[in-house]
PDB file of N, CA and C in Angstrom:
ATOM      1  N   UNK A   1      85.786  85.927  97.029  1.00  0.00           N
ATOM      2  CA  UNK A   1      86.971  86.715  97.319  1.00  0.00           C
ATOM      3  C   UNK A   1      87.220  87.675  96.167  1.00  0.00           C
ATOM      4  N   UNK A   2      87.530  89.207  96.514  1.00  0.00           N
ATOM      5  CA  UNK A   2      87.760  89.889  95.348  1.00  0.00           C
ATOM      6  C   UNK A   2      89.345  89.406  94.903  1.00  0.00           C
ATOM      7  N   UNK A   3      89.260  90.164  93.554  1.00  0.00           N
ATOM      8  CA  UNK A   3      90.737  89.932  93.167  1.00  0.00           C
ATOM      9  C   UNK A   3      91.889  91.012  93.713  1.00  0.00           C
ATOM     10  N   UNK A   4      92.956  90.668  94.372  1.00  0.00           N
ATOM     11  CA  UNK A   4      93.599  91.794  94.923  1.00  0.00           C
ATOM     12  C   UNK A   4      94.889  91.429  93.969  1.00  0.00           C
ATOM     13  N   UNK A   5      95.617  92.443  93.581  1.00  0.00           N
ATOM     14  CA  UNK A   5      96.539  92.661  92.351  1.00  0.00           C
ATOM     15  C   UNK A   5      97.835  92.489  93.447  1.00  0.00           C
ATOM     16  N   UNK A   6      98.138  93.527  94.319  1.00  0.00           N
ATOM     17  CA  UNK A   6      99.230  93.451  95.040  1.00  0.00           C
ATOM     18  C   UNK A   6      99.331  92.410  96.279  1.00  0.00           C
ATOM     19  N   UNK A   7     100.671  92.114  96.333  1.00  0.00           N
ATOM     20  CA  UNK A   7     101.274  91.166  97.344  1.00  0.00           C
ATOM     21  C   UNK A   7     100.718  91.606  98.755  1.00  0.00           C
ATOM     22  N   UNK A   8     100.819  92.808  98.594  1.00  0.00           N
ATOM     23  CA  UNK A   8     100.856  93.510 100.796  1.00  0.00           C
ATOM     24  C   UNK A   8      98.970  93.080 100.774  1.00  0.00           C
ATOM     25  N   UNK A   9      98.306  93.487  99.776  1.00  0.00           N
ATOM     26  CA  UNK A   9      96.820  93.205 100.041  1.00  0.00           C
ATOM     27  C   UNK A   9      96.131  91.633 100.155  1.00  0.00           C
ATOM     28  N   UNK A  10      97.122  91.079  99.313  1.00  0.00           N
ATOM     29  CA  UNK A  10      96.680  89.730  99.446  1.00  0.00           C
ATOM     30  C   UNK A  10      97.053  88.967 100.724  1.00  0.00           C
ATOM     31  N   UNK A  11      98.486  89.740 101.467  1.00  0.00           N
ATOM     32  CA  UNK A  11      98.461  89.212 102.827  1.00  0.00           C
ATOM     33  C   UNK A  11      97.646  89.819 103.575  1.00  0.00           C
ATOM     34  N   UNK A  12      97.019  91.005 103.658  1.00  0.00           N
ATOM     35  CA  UNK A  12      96.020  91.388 104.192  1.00  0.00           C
ATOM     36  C   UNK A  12      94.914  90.624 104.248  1.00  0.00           C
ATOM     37  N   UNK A  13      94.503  90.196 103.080  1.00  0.00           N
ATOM     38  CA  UNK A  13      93.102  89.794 103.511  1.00  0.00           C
ATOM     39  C   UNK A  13      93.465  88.159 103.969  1.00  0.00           C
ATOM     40  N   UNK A  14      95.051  87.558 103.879  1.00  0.00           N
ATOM     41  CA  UNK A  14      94.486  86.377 104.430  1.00  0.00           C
ATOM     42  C   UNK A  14      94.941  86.314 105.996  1.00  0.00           C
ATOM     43  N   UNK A  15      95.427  87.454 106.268  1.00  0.00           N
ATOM     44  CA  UNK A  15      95.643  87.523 107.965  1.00  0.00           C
ATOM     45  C   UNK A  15      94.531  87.988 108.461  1.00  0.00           C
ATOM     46  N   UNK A  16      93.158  88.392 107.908  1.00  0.00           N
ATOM     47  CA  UNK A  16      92.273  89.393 108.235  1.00  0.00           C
ATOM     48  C   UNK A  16      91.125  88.469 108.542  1.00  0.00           C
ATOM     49  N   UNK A  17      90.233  88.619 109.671  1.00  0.00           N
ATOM     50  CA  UNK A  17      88.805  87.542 110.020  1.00  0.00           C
ATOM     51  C   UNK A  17      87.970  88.106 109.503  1.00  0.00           C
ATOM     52  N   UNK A  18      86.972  87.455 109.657  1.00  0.00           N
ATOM     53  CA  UNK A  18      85.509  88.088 108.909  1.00  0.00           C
ATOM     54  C   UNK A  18      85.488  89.491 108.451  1.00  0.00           C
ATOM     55  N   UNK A  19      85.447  90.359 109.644  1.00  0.00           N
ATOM     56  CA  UNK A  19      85.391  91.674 109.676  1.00  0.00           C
ATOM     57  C   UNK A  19      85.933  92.345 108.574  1.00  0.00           C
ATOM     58  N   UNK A  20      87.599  92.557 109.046  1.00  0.00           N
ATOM     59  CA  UNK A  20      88.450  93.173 108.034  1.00  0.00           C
ATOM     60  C   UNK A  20      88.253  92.387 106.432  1.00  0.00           C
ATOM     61  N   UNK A  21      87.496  91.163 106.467  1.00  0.00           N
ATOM     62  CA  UNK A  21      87.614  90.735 104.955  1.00  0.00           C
ATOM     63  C   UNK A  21      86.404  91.497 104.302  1.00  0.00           C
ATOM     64  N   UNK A  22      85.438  91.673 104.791  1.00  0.00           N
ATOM     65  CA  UNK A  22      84.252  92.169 104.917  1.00  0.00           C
ATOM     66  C   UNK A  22      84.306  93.396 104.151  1.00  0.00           C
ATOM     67  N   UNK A  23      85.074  94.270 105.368  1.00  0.00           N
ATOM     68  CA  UNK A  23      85.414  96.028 104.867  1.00  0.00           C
ATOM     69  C   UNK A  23      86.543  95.658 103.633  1.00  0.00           C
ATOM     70  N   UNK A  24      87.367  95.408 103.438  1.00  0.00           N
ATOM     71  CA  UNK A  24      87.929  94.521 101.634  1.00  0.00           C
ATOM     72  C   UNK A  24      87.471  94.628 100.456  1.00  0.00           C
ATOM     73  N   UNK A  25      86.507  93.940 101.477  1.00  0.00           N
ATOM     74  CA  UNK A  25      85.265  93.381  99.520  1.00  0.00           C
ATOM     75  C   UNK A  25      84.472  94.346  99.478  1.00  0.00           C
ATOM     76  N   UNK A  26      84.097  95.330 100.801  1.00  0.00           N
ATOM     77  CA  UNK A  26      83.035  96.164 100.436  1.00  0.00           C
ATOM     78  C   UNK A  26      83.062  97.492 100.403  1.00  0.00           C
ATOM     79  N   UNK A  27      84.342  97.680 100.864  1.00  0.00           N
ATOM     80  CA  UNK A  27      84.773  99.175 100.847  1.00  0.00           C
ATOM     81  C   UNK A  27      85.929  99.268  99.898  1.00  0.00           C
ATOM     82  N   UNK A  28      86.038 101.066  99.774  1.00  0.00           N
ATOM     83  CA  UNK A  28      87.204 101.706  99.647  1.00  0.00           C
ATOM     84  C   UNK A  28      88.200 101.953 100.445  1.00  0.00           C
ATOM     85  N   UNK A  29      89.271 101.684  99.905  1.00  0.00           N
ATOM     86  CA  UNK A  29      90.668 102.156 100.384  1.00  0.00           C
ATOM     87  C   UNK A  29      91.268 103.520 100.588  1.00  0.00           C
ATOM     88  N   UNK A  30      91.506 103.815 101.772  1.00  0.00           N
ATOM     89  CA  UNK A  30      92.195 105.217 101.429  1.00  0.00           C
ATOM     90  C   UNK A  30      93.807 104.778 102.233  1.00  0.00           C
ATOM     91  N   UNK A  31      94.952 105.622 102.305  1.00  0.00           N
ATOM     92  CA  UNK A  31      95.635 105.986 102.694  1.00  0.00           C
ATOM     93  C   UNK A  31      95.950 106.685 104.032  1.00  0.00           C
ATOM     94  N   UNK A  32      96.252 106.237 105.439  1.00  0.00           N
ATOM     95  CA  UNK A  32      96.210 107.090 106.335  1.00  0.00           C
ATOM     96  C   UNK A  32      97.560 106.893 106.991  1.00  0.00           C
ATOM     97  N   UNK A  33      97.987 108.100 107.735  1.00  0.00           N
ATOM     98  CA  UNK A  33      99.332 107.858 108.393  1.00  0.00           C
ATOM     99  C   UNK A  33      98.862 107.805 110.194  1.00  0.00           C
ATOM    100  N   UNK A  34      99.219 106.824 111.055  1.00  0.00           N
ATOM    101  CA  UNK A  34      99.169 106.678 112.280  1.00  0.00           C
ATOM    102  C   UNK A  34     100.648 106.184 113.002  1.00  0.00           C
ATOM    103  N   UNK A  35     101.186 107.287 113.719  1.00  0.00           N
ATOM    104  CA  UNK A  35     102.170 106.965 114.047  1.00  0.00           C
ATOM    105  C   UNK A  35     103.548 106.568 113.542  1.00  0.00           C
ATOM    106  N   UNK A  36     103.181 107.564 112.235  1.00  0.00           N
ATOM    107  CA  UNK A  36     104.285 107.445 110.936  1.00  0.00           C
ATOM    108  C   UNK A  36     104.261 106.059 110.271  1.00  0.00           C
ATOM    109  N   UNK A  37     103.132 105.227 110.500  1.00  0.00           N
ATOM    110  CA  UNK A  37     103.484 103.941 109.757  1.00  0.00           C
ATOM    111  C   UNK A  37     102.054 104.423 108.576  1.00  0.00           C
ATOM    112  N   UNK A  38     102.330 104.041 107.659  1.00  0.00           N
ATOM    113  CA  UNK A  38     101.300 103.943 106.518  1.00  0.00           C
ATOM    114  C   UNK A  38     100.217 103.011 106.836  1.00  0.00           C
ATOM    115  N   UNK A  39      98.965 103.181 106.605  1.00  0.00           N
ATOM    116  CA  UNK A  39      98.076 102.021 107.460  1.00  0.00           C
ATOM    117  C   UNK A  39      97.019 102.498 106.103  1.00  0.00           C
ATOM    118  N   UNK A  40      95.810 101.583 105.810  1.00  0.00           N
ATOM    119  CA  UNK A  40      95.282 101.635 104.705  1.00  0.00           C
ATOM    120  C   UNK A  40      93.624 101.409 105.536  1.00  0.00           C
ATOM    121  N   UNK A  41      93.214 102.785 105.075  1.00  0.00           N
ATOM    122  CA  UNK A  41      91.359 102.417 105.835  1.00  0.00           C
ATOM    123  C   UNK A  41      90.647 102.089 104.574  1.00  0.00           C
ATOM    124  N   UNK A  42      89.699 101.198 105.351  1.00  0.00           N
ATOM    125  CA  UNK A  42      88.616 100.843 104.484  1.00  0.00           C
ATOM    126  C   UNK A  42      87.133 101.046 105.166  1.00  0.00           C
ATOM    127  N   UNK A  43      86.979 102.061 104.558  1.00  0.00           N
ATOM    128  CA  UNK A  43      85.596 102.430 104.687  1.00  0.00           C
ATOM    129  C   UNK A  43      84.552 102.168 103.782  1.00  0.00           C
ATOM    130  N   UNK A  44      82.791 101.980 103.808  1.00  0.00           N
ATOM    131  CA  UNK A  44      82.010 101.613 102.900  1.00  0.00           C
ATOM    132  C   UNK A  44      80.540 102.440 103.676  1.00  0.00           C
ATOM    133  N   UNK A  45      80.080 102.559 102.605  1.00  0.00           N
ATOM    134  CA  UNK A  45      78.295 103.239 103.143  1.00  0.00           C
ATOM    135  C   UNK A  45      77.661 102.577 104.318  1.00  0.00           C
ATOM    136  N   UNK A  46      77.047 104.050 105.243  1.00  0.00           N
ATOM    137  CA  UNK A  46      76.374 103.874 106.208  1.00  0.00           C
ATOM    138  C   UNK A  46      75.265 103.546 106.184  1.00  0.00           C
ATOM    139  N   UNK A  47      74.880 102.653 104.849  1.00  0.00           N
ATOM    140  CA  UNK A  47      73.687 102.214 104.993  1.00  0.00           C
ATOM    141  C   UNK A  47      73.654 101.013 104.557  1.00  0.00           C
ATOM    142  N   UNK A  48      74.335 100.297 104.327  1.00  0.00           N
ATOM    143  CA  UNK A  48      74.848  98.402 104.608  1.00  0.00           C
ATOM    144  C   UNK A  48      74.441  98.440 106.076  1.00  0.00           C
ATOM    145  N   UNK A  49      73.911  96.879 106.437  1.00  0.00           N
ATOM    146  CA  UNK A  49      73.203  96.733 107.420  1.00  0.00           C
ATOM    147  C   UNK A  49      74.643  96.489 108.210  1.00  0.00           C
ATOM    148  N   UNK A  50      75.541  95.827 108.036  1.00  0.00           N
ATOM    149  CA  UNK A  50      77.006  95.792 108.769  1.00  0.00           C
ATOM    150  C   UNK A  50      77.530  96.648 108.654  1.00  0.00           C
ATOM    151  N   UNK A  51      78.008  97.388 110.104  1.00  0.00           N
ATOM    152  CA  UNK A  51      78.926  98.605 110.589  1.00  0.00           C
ATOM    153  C   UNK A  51      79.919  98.178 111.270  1.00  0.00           C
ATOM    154  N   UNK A  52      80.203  97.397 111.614  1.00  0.00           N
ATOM    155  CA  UNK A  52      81.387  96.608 112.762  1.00  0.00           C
ATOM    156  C   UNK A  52      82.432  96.922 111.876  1.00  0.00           C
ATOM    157  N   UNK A  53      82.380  96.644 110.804  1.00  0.00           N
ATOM    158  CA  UNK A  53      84.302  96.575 109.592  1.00  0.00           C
ATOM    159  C   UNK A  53      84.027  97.623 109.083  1.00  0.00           C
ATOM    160  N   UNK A  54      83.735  98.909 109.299  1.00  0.00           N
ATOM    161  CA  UNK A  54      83.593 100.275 108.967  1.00  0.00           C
ATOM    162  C   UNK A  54      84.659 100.920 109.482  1.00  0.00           C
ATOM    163  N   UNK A  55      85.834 100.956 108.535  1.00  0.00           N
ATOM    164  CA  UNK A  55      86.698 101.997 109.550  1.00  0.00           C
ATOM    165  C   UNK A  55      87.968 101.028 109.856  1.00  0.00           C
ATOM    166  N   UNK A  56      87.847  99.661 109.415  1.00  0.00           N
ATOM    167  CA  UNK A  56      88.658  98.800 109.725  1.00  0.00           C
ATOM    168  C   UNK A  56      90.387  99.445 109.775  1.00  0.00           C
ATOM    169  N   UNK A  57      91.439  99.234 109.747  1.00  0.00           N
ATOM    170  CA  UNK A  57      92.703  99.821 109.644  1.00  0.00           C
ATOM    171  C   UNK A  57      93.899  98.321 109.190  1.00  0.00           C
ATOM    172  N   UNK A  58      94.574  98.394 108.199  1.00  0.00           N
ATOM    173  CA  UNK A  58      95.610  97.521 108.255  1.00  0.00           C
ATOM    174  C   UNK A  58      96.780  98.201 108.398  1.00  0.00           C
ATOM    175  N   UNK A  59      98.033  97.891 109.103  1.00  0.00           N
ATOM    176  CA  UNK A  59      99.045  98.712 108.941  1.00  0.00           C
ATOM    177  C   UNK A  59     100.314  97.964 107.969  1.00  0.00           C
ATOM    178  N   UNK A  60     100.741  98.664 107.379  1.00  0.00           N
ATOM    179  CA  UNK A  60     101.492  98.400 106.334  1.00  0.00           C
ATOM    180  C   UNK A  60     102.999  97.788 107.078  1.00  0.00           C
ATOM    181  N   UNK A  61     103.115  98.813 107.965  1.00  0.00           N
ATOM    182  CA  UNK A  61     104.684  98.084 108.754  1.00  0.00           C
ATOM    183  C   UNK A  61     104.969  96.912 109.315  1.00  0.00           C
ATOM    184  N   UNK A  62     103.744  96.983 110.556  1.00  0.00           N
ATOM    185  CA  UNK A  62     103.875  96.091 110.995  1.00  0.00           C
ATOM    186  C   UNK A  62     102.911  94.384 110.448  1.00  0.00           C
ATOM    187  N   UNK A  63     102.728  94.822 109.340  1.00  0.00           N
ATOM    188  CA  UNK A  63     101.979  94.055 108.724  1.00  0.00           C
ATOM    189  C   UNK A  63     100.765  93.337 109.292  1.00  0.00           C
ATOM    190  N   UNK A  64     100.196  94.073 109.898  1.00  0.00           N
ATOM    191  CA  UNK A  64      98.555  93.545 110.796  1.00  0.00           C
ATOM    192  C   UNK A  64      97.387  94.541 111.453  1.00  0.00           C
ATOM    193  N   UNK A  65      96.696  94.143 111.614  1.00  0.00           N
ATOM    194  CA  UNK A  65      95.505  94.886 111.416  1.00  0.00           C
ATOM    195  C   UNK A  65      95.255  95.498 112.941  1.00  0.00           C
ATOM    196  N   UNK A  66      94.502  96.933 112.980  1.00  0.00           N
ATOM    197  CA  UNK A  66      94.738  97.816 113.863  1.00  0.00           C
ATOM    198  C   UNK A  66      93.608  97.890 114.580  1.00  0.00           C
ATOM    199  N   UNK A  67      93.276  97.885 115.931  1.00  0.00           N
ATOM    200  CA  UNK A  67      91.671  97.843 116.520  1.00  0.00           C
ATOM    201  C   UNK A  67      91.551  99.498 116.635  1.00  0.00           C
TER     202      UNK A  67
END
């Protein structure tokens, strides 16, 4: 498990299944707005053999993760 510093990320990754834990540990974070709620993508290189948690989405409001 990486180390996550903030509270909202650490509930993230423990509401999050394989997938979203996946894109976590192996991607970057950016910032995106959907529907005026703040939601946090995690994206990582297209050349990891796993693409499924590419793109993953958590949303900050409603505190859970976005298909």
């Amino acid at each position: 498990m990486k180390n996550f510093r903030s509270l909202e990320m650490k509930k993230a990754y423990e509401k999050g299944g394989f997938r979203e834990r996946f894109a976590m540990e192996n991607g970057n974070r950016s910032i995106v707005f959907i529907d005026s709620h703040k939601c946090y993508k995690f994206t990582y290189s297209k050349n990891k053999e796993y693409q499924d948690a590419n793109g993953a989405l958590y949303d900050t409001e409603t505190k859970s993760w976005r298909d």
